[in-house]
PDB file of N, CA and C in Angstrom:
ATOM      1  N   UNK A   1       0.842  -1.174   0.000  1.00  0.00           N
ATOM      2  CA  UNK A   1       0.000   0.000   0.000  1.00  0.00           C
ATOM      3  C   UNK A   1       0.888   1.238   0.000  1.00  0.00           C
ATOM      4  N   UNK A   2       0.473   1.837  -0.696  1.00  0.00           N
ATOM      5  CA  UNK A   2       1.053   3.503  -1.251  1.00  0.00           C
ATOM      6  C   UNK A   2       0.478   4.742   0.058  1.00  0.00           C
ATOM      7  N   UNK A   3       1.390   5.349  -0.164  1.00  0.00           N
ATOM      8  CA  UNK A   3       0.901   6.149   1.331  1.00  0.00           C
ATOM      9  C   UNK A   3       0.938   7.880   0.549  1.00  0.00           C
ATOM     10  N   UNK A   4       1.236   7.687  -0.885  1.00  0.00           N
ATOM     11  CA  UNK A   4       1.499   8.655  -2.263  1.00  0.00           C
ATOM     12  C   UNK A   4      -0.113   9.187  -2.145  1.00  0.00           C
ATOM     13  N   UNK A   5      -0.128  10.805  -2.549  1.00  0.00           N
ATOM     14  CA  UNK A   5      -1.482  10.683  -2.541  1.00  0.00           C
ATOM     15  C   UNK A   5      -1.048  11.978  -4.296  1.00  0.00           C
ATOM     16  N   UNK A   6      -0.048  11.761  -4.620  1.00  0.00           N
ATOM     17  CA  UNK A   6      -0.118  12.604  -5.934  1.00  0.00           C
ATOM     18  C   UNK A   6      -0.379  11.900  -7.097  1.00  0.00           C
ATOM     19  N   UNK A   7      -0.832  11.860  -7.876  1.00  0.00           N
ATOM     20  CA  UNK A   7      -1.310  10.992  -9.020  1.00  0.00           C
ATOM     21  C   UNK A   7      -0.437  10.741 -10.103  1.00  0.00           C
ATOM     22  N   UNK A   8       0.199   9.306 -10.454  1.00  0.00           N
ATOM     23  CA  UNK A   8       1.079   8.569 -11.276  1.00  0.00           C
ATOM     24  C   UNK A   8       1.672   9.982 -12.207  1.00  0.00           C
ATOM     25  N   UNK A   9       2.643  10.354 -12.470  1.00  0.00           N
ATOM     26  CA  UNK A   9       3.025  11.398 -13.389  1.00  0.00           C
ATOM     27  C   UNK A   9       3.110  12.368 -13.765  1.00  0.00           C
ATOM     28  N   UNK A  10       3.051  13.250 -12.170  1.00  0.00           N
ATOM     29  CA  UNK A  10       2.575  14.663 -11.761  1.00  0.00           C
ATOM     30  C   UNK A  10       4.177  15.173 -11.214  1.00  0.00           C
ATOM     31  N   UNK A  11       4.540  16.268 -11.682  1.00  0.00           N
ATOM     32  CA  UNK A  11       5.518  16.488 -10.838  1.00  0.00           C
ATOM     33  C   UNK A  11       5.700  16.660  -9.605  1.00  0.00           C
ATOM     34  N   UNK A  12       7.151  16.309  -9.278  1.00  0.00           N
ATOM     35  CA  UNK A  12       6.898  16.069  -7.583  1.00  0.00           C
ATOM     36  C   UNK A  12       8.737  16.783  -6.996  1.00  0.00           C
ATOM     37  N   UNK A  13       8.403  17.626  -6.111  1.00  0.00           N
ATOM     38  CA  UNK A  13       9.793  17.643  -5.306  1.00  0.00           C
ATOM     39  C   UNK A  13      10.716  16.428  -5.534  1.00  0.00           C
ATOM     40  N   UNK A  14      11.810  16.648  -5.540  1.00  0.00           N
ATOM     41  CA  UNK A  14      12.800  15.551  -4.958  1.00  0.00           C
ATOM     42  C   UNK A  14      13.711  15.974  -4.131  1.00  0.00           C
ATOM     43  N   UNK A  15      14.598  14.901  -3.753  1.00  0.00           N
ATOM     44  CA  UNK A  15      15.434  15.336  -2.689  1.00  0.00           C
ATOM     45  C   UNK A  15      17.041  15.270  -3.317  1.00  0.00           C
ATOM     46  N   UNK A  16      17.464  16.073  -2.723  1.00  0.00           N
ATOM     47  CA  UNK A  16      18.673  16.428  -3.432  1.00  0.00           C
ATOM     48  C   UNK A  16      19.956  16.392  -2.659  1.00  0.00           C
ATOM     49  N   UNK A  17      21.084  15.535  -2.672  1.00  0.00           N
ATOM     50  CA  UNK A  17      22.200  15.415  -1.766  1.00  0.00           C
ATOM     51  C   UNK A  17      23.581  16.514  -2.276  1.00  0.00           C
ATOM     52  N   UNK A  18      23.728  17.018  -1.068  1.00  0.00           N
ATOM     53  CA  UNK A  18      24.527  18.161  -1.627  1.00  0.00           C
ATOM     54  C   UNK A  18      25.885  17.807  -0.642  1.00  0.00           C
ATOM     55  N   UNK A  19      26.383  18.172  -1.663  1.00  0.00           N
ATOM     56  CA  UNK A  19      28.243  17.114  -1.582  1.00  0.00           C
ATOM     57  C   UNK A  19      28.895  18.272   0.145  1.00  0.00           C
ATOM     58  N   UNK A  20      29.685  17.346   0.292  1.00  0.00           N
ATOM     59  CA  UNK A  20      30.373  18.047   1.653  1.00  0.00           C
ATOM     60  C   UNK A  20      28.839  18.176   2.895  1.00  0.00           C
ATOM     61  N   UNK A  21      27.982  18.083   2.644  1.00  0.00           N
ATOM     62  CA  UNK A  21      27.112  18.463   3.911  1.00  0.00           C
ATOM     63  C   UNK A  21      26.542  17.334   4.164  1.00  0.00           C
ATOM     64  N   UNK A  22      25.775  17.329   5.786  1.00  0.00           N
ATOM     65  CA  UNK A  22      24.894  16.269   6.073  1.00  0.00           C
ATOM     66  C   UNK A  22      23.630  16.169   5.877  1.00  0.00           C
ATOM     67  N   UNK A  23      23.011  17.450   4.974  1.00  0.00           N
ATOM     68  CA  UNK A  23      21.941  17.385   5.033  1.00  0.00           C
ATOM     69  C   UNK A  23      21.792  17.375   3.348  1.00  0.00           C
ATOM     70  N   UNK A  24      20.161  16.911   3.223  1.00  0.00           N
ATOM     71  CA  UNK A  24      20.255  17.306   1.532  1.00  0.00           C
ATOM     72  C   UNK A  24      18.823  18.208   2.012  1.00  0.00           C
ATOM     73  N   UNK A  25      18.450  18.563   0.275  1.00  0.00           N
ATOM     74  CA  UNK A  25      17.708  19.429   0.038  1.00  0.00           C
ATOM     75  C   UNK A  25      16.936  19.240  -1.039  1.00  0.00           C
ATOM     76  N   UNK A  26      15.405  19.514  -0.789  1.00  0.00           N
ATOM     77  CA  UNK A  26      14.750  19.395  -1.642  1.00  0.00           C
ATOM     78  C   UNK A  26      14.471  20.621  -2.752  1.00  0.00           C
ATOM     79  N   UNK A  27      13.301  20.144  -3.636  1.00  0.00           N
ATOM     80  CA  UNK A  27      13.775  20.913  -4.778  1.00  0.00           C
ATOM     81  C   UNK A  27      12.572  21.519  -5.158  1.00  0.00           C
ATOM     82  N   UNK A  28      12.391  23.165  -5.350  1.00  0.00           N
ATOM     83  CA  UNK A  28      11.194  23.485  -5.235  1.00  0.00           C
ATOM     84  C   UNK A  28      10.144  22.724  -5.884  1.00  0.00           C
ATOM     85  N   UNK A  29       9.051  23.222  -4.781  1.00  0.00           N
ATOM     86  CA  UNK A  29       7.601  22.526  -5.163  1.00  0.00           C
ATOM     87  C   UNK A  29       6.737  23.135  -6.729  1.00  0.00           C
ATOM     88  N   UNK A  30       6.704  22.126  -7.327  1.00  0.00           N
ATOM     89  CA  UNK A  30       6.132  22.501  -8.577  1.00  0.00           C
ATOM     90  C   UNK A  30       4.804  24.001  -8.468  1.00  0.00           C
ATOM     91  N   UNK A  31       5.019  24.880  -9.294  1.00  0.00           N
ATOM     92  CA  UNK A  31       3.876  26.029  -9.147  1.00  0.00           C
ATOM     93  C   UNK A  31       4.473  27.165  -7.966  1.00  0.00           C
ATOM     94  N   UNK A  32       5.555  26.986  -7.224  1.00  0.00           N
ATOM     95  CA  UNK A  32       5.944  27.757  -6.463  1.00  0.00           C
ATOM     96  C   UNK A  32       7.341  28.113  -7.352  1.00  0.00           C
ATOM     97  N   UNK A  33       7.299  29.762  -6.111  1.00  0.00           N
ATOM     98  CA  UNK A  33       8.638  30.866  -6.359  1.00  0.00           C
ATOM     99  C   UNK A  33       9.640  30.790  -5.177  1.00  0.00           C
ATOM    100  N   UNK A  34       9.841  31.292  -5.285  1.00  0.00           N
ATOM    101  CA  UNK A  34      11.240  31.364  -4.494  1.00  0.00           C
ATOM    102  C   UNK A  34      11.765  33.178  -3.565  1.00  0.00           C
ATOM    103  N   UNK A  35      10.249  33.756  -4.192  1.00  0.00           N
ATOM    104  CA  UNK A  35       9.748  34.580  -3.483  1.00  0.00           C
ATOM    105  C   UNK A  35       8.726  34.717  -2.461  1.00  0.00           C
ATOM    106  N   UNK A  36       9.095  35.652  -0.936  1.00  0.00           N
ATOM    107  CA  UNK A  36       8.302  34.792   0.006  1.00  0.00           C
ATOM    108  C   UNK A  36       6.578  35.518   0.026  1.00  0.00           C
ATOM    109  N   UNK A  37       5.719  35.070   0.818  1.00  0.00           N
ATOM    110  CA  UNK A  37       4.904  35.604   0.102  1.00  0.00           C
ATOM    111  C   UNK A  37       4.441  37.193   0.290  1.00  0.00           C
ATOM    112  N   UNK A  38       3.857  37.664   0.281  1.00  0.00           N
ATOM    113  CA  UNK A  38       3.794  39.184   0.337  1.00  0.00           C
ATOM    114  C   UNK A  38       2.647  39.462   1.818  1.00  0.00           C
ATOM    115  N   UNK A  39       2.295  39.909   2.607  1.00  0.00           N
ATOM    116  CA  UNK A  39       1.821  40.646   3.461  1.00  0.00           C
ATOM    117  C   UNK A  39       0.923  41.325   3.051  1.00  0.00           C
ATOM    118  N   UNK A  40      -0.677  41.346   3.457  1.00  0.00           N
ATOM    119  CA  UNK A  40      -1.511  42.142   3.077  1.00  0.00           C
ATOM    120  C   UNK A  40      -1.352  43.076   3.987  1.00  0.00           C
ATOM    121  N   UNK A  41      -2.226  44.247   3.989  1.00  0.00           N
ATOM    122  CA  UNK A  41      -1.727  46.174   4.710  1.00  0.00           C
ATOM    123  C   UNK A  41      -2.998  45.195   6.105  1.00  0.00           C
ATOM    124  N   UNK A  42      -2.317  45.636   7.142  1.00  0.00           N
ATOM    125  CA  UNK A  42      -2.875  44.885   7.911  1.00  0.00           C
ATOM    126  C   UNK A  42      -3.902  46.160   8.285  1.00  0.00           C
ATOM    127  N   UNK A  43      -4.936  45.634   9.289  1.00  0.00           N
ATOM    128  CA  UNK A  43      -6.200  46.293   9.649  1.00  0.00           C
ATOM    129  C   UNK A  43      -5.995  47.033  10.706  1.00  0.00           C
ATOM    130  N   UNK A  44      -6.667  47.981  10.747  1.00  0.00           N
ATOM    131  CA  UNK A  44      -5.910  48.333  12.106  1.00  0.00           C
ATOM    132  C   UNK A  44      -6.466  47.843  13.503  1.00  0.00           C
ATOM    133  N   UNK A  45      -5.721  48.008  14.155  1.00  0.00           N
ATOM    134  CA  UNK A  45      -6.319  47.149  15.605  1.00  0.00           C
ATOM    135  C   UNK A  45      -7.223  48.126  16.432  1.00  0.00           C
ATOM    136  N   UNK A  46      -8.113  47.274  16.997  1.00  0.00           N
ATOM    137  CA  UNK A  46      -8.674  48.704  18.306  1.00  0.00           C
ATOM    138  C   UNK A  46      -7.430  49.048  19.196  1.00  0.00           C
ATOM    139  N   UNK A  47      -7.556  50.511  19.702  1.00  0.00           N
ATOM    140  CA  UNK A  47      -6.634  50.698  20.709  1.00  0.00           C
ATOM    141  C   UNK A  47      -7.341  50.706  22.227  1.00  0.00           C
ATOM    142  N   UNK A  48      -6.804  50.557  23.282  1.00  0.00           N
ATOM    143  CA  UNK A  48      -6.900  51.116  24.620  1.00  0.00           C
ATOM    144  C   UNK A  48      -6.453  52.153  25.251  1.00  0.00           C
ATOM    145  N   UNK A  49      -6.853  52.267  26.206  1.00  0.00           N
ATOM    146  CA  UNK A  49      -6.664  53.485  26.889  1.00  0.00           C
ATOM    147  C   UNK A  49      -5.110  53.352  26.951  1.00  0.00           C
ATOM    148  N   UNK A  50      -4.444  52.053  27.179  1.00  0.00           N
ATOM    149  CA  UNK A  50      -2.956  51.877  27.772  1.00  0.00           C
ATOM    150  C   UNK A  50      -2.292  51.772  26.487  1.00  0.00           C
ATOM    151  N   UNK A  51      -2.756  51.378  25.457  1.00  0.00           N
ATOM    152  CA  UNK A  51      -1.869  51.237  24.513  1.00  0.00           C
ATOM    153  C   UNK A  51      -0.493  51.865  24.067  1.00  0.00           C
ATOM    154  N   UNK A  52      -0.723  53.358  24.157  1.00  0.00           N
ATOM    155  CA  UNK A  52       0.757  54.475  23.753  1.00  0.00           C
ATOM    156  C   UNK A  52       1.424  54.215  24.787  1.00  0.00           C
ATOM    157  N   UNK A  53       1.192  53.870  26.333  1.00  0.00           N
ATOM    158  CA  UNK A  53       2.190  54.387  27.453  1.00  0.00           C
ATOM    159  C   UNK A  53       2.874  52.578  27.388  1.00  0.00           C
ATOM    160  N   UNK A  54       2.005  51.506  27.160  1.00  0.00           N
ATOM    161  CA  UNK A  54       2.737  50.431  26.472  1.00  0.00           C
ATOM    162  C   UNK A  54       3.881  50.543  25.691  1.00  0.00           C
ATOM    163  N   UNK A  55       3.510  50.809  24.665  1.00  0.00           N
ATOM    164  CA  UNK A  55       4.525  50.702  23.447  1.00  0.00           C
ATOM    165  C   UNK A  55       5.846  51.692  23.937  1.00  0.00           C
ATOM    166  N   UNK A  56       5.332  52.674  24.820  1.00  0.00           N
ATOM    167  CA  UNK A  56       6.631  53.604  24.724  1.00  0.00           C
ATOM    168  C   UNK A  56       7.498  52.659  26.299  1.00  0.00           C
ATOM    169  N   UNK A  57       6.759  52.229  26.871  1.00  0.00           N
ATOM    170  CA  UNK A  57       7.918  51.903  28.166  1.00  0.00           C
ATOM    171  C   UNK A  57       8.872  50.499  27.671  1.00  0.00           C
ATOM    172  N   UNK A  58       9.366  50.241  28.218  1.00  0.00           N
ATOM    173  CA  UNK A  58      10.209  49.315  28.100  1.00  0.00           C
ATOM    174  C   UNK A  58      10.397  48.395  29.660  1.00  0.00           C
ATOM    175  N   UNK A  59      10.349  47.079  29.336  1.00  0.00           N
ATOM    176  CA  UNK A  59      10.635  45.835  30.086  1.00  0.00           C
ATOM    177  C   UNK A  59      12.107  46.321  30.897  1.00  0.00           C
ATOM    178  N   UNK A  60      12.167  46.093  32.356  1.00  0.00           N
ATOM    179  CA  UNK A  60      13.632  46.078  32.753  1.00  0.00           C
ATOM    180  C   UNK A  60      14.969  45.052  32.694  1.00  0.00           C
ATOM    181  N   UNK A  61      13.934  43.848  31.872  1.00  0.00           N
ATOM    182  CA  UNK A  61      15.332  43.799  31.401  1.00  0.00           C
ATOM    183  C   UNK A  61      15.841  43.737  29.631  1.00  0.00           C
ATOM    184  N   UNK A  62      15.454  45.141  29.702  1.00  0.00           N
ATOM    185  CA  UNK A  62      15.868  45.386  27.836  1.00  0.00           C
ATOM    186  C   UNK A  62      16.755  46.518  27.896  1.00  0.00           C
TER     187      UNK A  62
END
């Protein structure tokens, strides 16, 4: 029993042994970049009353 769930003749990652190291590496996933993905403009958050005197103090040990 096959534990494969991509269908007979589909491209597929492989794994790739790269000389001098212990590790290997696979090889991008078919339909993907190599760019990461982009960030939508985020929403803005509700604020609180504490929020500004937050952000401006600092932890003692920073």
């Amino acid at each position: 029993m096959s534990t494969d769930r991509t269908p007979p003749g589909s491209p597929r990652q492989r794994v790739v042994r790269v000389p001098g190291s212990r590790r290997a590496k696979l090889t991008p996933a078919p339909g993907t970049t190599d760019e990461p993905a982009g960030r939508d403009a985020e929403a803005p958050r509700p604020t609180g009353p504490n929020d500004e005197r937050m952000r401006r103090e600092k932890p003692p040990h920073y």
